[in-house]
Protein backbone atom coordinates (compact mmCIF):
# COMPACT_ATOMS: atom_id res chain seq x y z
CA UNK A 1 14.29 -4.25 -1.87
CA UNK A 2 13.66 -0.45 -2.08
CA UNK A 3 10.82 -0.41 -4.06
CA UNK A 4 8.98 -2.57 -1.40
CA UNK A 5 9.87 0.75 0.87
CA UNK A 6 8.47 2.45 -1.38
CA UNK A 7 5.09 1.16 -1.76
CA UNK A 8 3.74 3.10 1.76
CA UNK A 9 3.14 5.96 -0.87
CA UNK A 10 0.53 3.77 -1.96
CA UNK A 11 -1.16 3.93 1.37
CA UNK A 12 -0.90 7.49 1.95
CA UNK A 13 -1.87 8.15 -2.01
CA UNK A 14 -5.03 6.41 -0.61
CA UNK A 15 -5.63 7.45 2.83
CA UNK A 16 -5.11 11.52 2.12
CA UNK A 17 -5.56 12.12 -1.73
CA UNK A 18 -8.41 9.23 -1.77
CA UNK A 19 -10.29 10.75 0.79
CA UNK A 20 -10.25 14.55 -0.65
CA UNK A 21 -10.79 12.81 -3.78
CA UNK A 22 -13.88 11.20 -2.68
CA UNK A 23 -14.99 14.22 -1.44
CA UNK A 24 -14.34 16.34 -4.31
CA UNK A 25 -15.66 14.13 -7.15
CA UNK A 26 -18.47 12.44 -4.94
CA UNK A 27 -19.38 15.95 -3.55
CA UNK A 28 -19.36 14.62 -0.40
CA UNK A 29 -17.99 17.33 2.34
CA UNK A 30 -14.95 16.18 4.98
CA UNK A 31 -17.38 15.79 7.38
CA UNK A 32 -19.41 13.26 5.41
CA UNK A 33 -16.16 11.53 3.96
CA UNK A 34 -14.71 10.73 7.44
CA UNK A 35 -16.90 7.06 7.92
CA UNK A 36 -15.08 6.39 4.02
CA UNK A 37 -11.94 6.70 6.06
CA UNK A 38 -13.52 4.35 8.93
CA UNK A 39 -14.38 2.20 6.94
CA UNK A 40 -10.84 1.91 5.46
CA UNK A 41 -9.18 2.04 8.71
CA UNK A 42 -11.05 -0.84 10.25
CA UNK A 43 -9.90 -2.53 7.01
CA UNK A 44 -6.28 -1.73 7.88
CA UNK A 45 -5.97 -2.67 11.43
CA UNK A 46 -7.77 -6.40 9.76
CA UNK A 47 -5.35 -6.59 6.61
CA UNK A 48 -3.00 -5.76 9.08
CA UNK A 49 -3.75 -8.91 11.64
CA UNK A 50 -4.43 -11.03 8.83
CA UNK A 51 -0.66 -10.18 7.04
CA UNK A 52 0.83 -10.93 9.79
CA UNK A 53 -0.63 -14.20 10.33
CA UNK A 54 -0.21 -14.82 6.47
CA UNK A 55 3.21 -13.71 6.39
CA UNK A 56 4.14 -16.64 9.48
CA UNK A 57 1.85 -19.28 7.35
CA UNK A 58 2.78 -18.45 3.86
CA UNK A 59 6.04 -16.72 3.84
CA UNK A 60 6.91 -12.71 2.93
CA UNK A 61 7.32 -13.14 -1.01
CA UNK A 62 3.57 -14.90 -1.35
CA UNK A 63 2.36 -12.32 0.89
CA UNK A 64 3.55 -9.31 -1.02
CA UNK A 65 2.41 -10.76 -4.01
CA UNK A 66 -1.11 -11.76 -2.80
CA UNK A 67 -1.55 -8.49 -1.23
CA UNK A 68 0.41 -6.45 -4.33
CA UNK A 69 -2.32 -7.86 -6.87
CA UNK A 70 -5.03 -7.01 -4.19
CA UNK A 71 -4.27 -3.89 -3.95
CA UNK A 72 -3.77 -3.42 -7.71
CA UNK A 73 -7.22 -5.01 -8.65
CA UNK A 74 -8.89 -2.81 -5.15
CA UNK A 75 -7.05 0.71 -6.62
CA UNK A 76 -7.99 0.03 -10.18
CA UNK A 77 -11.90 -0.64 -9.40
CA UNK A 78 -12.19 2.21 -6.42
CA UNK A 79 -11.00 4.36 -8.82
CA UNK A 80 -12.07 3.75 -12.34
CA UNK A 81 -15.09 2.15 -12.18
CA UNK A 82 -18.78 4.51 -11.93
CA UNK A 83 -19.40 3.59 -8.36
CA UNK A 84 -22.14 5.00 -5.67
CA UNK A 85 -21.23 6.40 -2.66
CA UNK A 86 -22.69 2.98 -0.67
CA UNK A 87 -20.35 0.97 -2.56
CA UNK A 88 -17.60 3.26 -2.14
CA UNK A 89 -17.95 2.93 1.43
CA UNK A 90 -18.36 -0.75 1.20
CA UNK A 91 -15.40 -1.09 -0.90
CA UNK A 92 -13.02 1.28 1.83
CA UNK A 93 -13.09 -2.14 3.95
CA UNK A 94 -10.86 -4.52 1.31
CA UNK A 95 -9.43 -1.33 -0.08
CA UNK A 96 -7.74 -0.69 3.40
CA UNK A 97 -7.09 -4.29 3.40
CA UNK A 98 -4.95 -4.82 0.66
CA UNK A 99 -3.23 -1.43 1.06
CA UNK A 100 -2.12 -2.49 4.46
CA UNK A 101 -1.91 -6.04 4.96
CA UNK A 102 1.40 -6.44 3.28
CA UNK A 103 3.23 -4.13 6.03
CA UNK A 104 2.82 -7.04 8.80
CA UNK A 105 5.71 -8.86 6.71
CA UNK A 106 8.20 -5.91 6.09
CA UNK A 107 9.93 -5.79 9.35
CA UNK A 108 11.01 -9.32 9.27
CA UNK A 109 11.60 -9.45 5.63
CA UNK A 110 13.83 -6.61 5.48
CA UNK A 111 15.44 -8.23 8.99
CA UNK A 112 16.13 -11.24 7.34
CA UNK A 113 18.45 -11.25 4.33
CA UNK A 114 21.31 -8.75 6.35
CA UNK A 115 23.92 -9.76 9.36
CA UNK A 116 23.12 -9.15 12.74
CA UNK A 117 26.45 -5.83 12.69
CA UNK A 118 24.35 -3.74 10.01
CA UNK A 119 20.71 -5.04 10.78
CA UNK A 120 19.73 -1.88 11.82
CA UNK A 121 20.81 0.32 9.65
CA UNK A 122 20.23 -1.70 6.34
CA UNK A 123 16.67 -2.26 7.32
CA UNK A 124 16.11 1.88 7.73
CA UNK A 125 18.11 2.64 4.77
CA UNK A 126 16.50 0.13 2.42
CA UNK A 127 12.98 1.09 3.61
CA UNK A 128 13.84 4.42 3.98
CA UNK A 129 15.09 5.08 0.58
CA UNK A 130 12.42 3.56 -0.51
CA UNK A 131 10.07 5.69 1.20
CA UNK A 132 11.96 9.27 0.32
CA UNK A 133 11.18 8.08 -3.21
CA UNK A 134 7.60 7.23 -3.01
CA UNK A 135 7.35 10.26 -0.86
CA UNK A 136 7.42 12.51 -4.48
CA UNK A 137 4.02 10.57 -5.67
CA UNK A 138 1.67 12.79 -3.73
CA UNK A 139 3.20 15.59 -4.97
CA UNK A 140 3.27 14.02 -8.60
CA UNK A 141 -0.66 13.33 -8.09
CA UNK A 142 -1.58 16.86 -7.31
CA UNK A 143 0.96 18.38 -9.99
CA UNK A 144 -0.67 15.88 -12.93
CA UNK A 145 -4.10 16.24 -11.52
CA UNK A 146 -4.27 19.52 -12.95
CA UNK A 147 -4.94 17.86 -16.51
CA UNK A 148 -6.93 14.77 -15.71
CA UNK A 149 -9.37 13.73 -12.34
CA UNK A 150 -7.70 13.05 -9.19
CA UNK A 151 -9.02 9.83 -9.41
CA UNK A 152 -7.46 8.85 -12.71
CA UNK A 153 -3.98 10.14 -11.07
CA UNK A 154 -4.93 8.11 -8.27
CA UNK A 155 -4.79 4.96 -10.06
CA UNK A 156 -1.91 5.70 -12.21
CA UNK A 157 0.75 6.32 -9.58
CA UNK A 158 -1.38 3.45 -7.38
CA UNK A 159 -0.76 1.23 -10.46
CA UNK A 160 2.47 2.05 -10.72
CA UNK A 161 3.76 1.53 -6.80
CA UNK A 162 1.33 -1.67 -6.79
CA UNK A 163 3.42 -3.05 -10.03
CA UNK A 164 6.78 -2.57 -8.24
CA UNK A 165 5.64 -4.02 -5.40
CA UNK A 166 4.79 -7.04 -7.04
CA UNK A 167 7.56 -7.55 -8.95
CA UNK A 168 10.37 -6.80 -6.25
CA UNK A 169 8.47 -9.38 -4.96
CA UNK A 170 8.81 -11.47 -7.35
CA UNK A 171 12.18 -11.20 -7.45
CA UNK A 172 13.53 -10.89 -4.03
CA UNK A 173 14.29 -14.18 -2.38
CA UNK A 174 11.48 -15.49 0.32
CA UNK A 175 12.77 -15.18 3.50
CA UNK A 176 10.76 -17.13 6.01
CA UNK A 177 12.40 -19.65 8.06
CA UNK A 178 15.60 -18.50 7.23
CA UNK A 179 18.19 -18.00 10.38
CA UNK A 180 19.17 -14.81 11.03
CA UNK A 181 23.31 -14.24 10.36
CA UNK A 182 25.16 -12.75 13.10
């Protein structure tokens, strides 16, 4: 259960170190990345809408898993593969997608599973702890980027927080329909 806490360091690995990335090693300037981030944004706020509604109609553990490869397969092309900046931009809009969509089903996954007396606090502590860990992988891309491109350890820690994402998913029981305890 933590390490889906721990995946939002895949969204901030993307929206801050992606977008100085872009900037630095598609010499673009802040000022000409920040439609890359709107692009990615209104890709959010859609992955967003879309999770939700997915995570109702499908249940949490397909969801996570759907969006887990997504964003795998989106992190692993926007930042490996020799593209312009046009198709960077066009790819921000599934990249924020995928990044995002699976946050729609956290709060009522991690609601789910515990009694109604420690709801509360196992929900903050499970994606909390979670988060505190994933917190270190910004800090681990800057420290490793000083011997490879910040795109290469982009994907790697991206790779590595999609992967756990996908299989805590794949192991964590789905949770939909399920009645809450008291």
């Amino acid at each position: 259960m933590f390490a889906l806490g721990f995946v939002p360091a895949l969204y901030v690995l993307f929206v801050r170190s992606l977008r100085a990335g872009a900037a630095a090693e598609q010499h673009l300037s802040i000022v000409g990345s920040t439609s890359y981030l709107g692009f990615l944004i209104a890709g959010a706020f859609t992955g967003y809408l879309t999770g939700a509604w997915l995570a109702d109609r499908i249940g949490r553990r397909p969801l996570f898993l759907l969006f887990a490869a997504g964003a795998l397969v989106m992190t692993l092309i926007y930042t490996r593969a020799p593209l312009t900046n046009g198709e960077l931009w066009i790819l921000g809009f599934p990249l924020g997608f995928v990044v995002s969509g699976y946050f729609a089903g956290l709060g009522a996954f991690f609601a789910e599973p515990f009694p109604t007396h420690v709801r509360g606090s196992a929900m903050g502590f499970a994606y909390n702890f979670g988060r505190g860990i994933g917190a270190t992988f910004p800090a681990l891309v800057g420290y490793i980027s000083a011997t490879m491109p910040l795109s290469s350890a982009i994907a790697i820690f991206a790779t590595i927080a999609s992967s756990l994402m996908g299989l805590a998913a794949f192991l964590l029981p789905e949770t939909r329909d399920r009645e809450l305890r008291s």
